[in-house]
PDB file of N, CA and C in Angstrom:
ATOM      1  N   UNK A   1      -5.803   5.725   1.221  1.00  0.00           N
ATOM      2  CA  UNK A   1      -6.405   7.031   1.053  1.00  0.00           C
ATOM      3  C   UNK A   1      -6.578   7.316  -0.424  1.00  0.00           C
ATOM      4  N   UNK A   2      -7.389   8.272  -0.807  1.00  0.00           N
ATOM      5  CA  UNK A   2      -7.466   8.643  -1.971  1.00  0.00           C
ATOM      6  C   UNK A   2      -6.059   9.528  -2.793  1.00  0.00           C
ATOM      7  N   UNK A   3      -6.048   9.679  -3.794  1.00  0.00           N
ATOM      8  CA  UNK A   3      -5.202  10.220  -4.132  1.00  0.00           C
ATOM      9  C   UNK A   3      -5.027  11.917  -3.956  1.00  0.00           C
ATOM     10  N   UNK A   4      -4.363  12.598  -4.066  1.00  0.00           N
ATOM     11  CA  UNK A   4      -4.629  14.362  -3.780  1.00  0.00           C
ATOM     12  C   UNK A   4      -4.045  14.995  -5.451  1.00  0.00           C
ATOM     13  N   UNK A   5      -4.213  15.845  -5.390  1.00  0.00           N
ATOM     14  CA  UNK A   5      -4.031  16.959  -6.162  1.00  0.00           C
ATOM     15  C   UNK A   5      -2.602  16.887  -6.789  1.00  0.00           C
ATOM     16  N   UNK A   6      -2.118  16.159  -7.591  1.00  0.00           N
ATOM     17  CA  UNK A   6      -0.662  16.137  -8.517  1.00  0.00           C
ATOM     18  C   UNK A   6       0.159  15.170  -8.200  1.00  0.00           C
ATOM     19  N   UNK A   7      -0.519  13.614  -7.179  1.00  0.00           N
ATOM     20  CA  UNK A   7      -0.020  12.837  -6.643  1.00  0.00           C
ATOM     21  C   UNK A   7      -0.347  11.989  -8.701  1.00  0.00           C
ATOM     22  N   UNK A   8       0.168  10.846  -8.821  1.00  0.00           N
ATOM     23  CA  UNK A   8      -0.234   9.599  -9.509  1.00  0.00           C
ATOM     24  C   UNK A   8       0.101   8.162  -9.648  1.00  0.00           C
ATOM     25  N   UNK A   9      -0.758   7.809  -9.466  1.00  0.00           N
ATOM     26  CA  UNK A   9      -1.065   6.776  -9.550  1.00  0.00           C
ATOM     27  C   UNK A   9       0.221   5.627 -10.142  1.00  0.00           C
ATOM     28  N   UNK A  10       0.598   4.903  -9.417  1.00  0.00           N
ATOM     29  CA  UNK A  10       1.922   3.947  -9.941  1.00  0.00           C
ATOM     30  C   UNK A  10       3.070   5.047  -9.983  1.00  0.00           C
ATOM     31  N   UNK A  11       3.377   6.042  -9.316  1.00  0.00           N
ATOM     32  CA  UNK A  11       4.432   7.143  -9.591  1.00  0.00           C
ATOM     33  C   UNK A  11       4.681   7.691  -8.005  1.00  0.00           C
ATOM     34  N   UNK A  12       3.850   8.239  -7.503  1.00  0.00           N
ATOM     35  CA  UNK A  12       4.197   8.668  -5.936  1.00  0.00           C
ATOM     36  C   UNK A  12       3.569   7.617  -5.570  1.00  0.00           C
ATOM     37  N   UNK A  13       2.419   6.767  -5.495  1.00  0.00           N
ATOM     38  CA  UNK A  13       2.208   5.945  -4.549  1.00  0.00           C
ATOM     39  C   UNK A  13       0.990   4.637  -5.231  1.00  0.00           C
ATOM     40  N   UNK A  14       0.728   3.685  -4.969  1.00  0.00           N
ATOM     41  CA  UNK A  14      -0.613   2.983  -5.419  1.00  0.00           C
ATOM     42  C   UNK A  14      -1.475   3.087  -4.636  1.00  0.00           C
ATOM     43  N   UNK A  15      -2.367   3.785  -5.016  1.00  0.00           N
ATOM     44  CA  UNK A  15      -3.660   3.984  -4.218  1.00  0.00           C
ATOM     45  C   UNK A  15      -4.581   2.756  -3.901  1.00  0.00           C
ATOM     46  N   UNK A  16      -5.360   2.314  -2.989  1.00  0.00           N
ATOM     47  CA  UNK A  16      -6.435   1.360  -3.137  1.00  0.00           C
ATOM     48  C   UNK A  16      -7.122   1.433  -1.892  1.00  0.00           C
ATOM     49  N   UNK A  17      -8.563   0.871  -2.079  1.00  0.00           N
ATOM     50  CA  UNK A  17      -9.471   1.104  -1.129  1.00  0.00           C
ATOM     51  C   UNK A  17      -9.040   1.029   0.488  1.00  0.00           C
ATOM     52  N   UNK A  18      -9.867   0.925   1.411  1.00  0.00           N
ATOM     53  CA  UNK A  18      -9.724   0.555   2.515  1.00  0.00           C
ATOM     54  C   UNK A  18     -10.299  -0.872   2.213  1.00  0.00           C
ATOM     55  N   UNK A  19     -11.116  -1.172   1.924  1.00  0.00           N
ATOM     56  CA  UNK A  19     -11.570  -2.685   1.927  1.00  0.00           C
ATOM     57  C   UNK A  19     -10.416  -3.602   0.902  1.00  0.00           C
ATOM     58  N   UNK A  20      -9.784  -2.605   0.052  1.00  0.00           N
ATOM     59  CA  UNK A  20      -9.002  -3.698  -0.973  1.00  0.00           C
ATOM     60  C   UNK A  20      -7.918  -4.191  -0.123  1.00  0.00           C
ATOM     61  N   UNK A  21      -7.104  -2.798   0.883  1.00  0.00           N
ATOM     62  CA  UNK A  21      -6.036  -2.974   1.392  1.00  0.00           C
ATOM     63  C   UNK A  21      -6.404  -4.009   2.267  1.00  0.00           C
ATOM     64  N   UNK A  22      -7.393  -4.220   3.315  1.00  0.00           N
ATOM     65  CA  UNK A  22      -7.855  -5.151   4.343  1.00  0.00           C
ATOM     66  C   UNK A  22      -7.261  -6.737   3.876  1.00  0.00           C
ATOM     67  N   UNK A  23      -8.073  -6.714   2.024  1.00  0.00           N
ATOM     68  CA  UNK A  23      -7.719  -8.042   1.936  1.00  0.00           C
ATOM     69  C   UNK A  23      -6.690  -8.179   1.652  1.00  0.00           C
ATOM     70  N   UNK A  24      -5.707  -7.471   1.121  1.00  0.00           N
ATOM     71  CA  UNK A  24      -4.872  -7.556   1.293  1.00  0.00           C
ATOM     72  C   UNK A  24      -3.588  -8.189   2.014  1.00  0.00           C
ATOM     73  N   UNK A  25      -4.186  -7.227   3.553  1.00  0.00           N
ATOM     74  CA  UNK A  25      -3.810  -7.811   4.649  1.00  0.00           C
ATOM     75  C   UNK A  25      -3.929  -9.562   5.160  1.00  0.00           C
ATOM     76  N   UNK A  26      -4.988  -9.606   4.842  1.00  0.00           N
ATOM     77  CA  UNK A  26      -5.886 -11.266   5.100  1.00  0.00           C
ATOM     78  C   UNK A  26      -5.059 -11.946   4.600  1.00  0.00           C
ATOM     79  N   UNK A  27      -4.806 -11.674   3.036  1.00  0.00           N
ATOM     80  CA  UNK A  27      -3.868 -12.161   2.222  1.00  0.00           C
ATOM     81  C   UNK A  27      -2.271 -12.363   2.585  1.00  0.00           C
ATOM     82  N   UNK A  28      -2.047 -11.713   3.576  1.00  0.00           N
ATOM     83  CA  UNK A  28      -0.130 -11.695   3.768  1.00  0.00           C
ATOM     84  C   UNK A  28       0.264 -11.222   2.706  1.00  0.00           C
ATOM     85  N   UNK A  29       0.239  -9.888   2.070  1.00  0.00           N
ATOM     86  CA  UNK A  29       0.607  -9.223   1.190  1.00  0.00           C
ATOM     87  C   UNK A  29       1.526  -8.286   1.552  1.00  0.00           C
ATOM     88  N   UNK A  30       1.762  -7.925   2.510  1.00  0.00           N
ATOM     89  CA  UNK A  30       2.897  -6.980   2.907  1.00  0.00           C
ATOM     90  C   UNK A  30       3.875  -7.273   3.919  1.00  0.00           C
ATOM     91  N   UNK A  31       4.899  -6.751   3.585  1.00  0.00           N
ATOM     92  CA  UNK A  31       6.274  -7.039   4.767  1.00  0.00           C
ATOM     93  C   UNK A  31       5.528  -6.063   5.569  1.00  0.00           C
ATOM     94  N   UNK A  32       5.465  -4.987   5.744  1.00  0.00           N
ATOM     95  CA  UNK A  32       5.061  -4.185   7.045  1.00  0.00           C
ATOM     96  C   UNK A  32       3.625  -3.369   6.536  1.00  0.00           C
ATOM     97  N   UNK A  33       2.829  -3.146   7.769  1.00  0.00           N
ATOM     98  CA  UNK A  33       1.549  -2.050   7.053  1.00  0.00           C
ATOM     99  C   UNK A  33       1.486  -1.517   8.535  1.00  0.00           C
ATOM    100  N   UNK A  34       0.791  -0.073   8.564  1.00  0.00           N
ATOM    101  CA  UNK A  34       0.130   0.914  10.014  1.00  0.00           C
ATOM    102  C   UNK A  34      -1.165   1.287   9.467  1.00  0.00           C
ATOM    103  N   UNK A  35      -1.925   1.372  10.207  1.00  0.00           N
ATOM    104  CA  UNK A  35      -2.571   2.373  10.053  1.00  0.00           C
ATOM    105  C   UNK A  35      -2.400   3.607  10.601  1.00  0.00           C
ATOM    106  N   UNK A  36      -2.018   4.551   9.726  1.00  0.00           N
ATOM    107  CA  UNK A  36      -1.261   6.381  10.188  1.00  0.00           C
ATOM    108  C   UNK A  36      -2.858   7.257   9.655  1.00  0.00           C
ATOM    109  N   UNK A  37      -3.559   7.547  10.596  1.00  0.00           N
ATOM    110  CA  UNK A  37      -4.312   8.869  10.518  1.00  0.00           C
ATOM    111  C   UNK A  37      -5.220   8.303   9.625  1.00  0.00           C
ATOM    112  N   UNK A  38      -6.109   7.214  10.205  1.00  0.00           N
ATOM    113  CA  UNK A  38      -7.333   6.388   9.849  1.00  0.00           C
ATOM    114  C   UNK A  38      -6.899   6.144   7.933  1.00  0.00           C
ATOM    115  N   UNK A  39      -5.606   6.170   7.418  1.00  0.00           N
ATOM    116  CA  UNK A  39      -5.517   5.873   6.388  1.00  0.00           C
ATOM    117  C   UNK A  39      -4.247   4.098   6.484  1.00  0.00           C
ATOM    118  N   UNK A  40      -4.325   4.064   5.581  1.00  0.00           N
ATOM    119  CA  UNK A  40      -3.281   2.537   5.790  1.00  0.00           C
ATOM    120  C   UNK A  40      -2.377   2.656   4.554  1.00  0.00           C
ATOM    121  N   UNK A  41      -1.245   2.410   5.489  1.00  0.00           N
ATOM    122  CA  UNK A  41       0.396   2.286   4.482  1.00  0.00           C
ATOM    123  C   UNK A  41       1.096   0.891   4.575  1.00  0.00           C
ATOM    124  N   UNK A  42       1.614   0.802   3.822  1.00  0.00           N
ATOM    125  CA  UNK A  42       2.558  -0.142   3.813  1.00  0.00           C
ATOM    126  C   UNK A  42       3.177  -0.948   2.768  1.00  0.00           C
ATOM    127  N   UNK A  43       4.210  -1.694   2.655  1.00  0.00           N
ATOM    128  CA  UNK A  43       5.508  -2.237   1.691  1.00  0.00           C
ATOM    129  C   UNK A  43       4.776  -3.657   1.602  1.00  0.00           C
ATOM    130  N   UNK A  44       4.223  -3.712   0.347  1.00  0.00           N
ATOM    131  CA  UNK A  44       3.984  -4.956  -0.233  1.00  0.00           C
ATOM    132  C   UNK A  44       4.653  -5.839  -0.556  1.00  0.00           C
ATOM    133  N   UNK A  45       4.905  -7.078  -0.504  1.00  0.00           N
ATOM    134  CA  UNK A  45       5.842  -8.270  -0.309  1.00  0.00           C
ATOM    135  C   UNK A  45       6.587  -8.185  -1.556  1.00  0.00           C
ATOM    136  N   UNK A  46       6.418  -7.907  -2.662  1.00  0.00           N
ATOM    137  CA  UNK A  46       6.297  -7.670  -4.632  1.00  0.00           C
ATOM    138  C   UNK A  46       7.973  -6.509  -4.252  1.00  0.00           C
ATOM    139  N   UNK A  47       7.462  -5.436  -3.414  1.00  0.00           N
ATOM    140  CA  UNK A  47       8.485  -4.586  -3.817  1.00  0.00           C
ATOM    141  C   UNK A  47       9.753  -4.777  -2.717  1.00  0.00           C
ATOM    142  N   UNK A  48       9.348  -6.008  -1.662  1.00  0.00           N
ATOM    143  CA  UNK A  48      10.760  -6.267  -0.986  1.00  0.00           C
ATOM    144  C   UNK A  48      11.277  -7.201  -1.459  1.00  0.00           C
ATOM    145  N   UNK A  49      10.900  -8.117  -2.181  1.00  0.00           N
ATOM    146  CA  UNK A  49      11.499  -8.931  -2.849  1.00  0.00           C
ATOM    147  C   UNK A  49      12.347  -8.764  -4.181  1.00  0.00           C
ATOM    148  N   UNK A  50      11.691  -8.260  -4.710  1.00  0.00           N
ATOM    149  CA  UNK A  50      12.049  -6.606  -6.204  1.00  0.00           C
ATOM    150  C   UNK A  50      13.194  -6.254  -5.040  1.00  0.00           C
ATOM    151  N   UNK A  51      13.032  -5.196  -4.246  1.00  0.00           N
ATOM    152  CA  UNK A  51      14.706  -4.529  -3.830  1.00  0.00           C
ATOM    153  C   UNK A  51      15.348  -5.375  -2.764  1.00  0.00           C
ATOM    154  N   UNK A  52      15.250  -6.552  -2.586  1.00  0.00           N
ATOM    155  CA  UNK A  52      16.169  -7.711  -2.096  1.00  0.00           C
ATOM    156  C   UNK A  52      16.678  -8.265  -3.268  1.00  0.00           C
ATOM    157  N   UNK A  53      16.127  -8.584  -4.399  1.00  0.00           N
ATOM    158  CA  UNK A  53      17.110  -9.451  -5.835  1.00  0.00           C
ATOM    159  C   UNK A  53      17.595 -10.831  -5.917  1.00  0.00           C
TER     160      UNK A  53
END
């Protein structure tokens, strides 16, 4: 989703397209993703590995 009103960027969340996240997906880039309310979430492989150590 886009970002809202006092959210930023690398701080509450990383924003990116619907088409970026897709490849993403293609890619095996995330431990888990949903799509919640035609927008898409999810924990990129980078930050479970980062808080696994």
């Amino acid at each position: 989703r886009f970002s809202r009103k006092g959210e930023r960027e690398g701080v509450d969340y990383y924003f990116v397209s619907k088409d970026e996240f897709e490849k993403m997906i293609k890619a095996d880039k995330f431990v888990e993703w949903a799509l919640v309310h035609r927008d898409y979430k999810g924990t990129q492989n980078s930050i479970y590995f980062l808080l696994k150590g």
